[in-house]
PDB file of N, CA and C in Angstrom:
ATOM      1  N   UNK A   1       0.822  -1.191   0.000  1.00  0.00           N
ATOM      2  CA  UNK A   1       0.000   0.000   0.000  1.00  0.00           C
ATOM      3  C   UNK A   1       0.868   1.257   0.000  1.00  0.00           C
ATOM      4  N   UNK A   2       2.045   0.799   1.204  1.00  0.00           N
ATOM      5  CA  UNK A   2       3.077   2.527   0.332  1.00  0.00           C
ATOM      6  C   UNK A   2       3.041   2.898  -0.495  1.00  0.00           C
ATOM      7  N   UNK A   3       3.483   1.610  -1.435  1.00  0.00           N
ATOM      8  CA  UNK A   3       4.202   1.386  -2.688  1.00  0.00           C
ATOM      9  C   UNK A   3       3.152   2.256  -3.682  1.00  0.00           C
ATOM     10  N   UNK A   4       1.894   2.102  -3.345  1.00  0.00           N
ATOM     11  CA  UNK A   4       1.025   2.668  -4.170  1.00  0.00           C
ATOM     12  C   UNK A   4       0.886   4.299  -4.227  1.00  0.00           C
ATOM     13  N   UNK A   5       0.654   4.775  -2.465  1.00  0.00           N
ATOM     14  CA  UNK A   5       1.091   5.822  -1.698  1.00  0.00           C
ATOM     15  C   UNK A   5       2.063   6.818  -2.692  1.00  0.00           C
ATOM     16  N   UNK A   6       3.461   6.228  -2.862  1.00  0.00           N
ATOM     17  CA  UNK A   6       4.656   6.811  -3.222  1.00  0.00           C
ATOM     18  C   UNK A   6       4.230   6.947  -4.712  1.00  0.00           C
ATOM     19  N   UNK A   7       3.966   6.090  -5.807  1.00  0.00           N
ATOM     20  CA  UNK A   7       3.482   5.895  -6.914  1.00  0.00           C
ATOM     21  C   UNK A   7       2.604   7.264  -7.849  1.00  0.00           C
ATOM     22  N   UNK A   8       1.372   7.503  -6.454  1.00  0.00           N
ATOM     23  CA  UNK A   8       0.771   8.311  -7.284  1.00  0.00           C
ATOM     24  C   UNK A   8       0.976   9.470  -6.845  1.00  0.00           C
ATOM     25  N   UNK A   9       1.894  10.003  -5.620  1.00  0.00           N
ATOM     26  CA  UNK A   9       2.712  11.234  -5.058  1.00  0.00           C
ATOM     27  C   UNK A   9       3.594  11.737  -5.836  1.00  0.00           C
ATOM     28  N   UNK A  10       4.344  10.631  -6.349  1.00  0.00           N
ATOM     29  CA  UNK A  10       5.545  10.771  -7.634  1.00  0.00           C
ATOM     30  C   UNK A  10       5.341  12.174  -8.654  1.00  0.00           C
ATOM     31  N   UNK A  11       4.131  12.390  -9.104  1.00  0.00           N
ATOM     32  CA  UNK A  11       4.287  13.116 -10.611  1.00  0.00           C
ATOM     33  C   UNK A  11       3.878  14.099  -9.699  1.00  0.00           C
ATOM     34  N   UNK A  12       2.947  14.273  -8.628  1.00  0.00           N
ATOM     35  CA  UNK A  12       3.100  15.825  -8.235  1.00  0.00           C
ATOM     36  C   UNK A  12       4.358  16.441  -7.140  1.00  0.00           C
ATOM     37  N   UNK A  13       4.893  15.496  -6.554  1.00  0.00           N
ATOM     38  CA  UNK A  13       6.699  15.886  -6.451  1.00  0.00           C
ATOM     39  C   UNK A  13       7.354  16.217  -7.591  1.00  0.00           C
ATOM     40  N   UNK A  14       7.297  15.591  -8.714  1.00  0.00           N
ATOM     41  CA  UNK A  14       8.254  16.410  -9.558  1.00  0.00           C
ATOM     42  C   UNK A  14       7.736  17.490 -10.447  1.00  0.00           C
ATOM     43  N   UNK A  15       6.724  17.518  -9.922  1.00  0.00           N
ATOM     44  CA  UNK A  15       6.140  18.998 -10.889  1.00  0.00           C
ATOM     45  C   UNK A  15       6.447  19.951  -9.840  1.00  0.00           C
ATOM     46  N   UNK A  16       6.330  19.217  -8.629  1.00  0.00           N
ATOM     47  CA  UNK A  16       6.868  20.566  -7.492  1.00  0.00           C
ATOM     48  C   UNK A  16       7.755  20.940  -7.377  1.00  0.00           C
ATOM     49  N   UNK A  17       8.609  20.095  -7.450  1.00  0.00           N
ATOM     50  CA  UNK A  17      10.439  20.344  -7.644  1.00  0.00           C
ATOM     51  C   UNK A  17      10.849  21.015  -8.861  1.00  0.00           C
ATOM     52  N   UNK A  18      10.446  20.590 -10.421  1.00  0.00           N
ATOM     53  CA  UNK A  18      10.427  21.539 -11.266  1.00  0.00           C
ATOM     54  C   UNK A  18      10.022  22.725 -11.347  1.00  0.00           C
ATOM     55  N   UNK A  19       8.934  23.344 -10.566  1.00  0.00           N
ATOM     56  CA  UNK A  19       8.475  24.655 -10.204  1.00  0.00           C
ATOM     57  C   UNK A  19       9.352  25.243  -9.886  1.00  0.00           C
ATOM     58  N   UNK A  20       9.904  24.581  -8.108  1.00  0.00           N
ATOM     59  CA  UNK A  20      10.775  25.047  -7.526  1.00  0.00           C
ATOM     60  C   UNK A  20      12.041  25.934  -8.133  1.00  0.00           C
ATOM     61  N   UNK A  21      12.817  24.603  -8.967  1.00  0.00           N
ATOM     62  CA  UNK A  21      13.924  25.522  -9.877  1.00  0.00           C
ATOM     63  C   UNK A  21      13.699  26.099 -10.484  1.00  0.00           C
ATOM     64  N   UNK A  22      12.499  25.626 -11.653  1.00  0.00           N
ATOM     65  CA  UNK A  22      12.510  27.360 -12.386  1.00  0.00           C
ATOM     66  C   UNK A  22      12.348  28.709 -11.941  1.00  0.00           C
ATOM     67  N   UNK A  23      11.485  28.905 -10.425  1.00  0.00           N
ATOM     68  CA  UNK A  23      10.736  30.248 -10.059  1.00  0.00           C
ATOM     69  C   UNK A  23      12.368  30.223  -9.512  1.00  0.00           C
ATOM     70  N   UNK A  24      13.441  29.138  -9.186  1.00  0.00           N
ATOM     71  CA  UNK A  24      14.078  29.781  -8.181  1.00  0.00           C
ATOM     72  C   UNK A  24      15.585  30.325  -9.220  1.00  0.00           C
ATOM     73  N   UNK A  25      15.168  29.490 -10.574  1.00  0.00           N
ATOM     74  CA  UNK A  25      16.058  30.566 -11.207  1.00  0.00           C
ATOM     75  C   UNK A  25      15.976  31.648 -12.398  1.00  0.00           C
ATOM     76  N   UNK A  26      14.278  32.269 -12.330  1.00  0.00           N
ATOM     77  CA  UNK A  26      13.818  32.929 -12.223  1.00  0.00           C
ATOM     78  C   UNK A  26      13.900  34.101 -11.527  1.00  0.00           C
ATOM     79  N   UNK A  27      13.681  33.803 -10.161  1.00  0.00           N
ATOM     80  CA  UNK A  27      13.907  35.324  -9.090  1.00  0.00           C
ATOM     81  C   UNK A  27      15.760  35.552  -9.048  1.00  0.00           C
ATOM     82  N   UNK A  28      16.771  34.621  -9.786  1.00  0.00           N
ATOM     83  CA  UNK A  28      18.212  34.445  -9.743  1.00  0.00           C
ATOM     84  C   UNK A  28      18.261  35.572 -11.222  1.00  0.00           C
ATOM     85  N   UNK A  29      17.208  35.762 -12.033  1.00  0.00           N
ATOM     86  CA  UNK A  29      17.098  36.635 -13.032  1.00  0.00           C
ATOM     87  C   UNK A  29      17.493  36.333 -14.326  1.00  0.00           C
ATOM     88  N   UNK A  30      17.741  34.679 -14.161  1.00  0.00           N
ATOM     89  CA  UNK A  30      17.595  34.203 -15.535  1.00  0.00           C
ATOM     90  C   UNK A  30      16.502  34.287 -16.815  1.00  0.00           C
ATOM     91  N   UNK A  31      16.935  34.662 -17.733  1.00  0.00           N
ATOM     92  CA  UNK A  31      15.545  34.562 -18.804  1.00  0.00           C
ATOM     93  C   UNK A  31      15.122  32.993 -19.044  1.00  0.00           C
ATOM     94  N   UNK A  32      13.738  32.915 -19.397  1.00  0.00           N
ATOM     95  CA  UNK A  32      12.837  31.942 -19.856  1.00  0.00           C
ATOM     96  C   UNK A  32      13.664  31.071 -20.826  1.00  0.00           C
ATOM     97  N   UNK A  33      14.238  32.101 -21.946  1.00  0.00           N
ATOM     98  CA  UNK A  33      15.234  30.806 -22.511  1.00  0.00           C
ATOM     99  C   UNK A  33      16.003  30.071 -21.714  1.00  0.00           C
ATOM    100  N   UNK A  34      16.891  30.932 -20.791  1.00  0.00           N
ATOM    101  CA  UNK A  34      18.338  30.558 -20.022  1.00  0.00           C
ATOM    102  C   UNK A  34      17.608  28.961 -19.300  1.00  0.00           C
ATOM    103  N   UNK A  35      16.511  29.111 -18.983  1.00  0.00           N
ATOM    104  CA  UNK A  35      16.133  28.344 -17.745  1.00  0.00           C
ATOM    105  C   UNK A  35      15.754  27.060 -18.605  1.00  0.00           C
ATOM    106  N   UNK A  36      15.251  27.213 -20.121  1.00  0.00           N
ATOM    107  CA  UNK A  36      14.323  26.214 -20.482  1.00  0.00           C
ATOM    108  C   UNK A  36      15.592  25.419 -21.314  1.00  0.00           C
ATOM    109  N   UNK A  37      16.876  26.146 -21.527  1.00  0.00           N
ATOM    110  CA  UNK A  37      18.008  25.450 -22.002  1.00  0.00           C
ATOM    111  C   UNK A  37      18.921  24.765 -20.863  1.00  0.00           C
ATOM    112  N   UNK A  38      18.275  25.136 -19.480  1.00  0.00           N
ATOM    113  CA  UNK A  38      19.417  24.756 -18.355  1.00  0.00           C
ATOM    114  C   UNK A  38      18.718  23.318 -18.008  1.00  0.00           C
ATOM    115  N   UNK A  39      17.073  23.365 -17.652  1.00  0.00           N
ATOM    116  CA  UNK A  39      16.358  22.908 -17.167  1.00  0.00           C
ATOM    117  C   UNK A  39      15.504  21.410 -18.243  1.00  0.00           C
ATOM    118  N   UNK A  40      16.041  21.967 -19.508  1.00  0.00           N
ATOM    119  CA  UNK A  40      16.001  20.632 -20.881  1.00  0.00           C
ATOM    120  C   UNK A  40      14.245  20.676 -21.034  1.00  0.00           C
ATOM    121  N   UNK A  41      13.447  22.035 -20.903  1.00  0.00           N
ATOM    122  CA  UNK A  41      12.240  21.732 -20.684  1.00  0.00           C
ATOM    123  C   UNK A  41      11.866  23.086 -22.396  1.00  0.00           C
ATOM    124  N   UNK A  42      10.736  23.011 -22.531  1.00  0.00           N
ATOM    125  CA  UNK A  42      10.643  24.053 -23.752  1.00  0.00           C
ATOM    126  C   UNK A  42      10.482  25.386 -23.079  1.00  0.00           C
ATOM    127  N   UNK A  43      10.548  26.180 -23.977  1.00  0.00           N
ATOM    128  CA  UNK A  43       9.927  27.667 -23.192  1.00  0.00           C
ATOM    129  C   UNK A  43       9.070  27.875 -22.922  1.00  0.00           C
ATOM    130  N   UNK A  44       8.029  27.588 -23.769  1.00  0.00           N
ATOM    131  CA  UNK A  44       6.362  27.537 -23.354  1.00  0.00           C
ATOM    132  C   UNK A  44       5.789  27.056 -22.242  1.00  0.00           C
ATOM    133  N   UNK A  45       6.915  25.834 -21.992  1.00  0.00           N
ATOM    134  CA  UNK A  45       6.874  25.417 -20.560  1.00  0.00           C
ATOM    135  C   UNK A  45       7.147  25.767 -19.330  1.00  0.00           C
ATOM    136  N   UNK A  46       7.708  26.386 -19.377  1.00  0.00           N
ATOM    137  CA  UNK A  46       8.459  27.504 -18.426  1.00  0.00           C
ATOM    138  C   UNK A  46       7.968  28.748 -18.607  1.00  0.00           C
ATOM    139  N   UNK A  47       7.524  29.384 -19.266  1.00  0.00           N
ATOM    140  CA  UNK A  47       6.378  30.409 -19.443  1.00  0.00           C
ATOM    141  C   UNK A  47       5.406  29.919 -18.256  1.00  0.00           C
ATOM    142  N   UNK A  48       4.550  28.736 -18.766  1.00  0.00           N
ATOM    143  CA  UNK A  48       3.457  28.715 -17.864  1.00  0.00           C
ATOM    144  C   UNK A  48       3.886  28.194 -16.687  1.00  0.00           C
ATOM    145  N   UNK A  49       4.943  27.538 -16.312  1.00  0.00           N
ATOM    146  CA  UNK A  49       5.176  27.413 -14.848  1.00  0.00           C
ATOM    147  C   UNK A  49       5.135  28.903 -13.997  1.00  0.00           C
ATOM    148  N   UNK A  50       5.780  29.487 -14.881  1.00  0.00           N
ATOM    149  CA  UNK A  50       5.648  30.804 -14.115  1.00  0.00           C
ATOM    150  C   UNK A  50       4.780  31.902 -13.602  1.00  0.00           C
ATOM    151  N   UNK A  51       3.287  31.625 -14.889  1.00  0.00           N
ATOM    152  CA  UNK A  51       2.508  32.136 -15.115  1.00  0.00           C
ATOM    153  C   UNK A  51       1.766  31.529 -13.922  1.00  0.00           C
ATOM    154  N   UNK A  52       1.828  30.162 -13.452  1.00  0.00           N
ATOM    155  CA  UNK A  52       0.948  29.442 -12.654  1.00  0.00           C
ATOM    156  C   UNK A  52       1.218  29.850 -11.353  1.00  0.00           C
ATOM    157  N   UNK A  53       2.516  29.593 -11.258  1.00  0.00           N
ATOM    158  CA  UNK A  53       2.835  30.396  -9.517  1.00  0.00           C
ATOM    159  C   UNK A  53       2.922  31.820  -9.476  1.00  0.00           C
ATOM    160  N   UNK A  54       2.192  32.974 -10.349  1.00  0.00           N
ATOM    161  CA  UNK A  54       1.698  34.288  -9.996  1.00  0.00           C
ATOM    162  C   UNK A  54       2.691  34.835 -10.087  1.00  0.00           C
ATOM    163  N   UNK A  55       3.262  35.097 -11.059  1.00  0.00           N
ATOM    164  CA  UNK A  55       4.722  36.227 -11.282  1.00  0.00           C
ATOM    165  C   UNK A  55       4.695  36.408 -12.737  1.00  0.00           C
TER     166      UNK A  55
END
């Protein structure tokens, strides 16, 4: 039953942790490109992460 626990916790930990770095290298004053070439994610993607946590 952990096992299951941990399983479906999984994808919203790493969407949290991906938040994390981008807003945190974001407020470090990196641009949207800098982050979406550091972070291996697209820009659009990182656009709306940002857009989602209110900045």
């Amino acid at each position: 039953m952990t096992l299951c626990i941990a399983e479906t916790s999984r994808p919203k930990l790493v969407h949290e942790a991906r938040t994390a770095r981008v807003m945190e290298l974001w407020r470090a004053g990196r641009s949207t490109h800098e982050i979406a070439e550091t972070l291996d994610l697209a820009e659009c993607e990182v656009c709306r992460i940002i857009e989602e946590a209110g900045h």
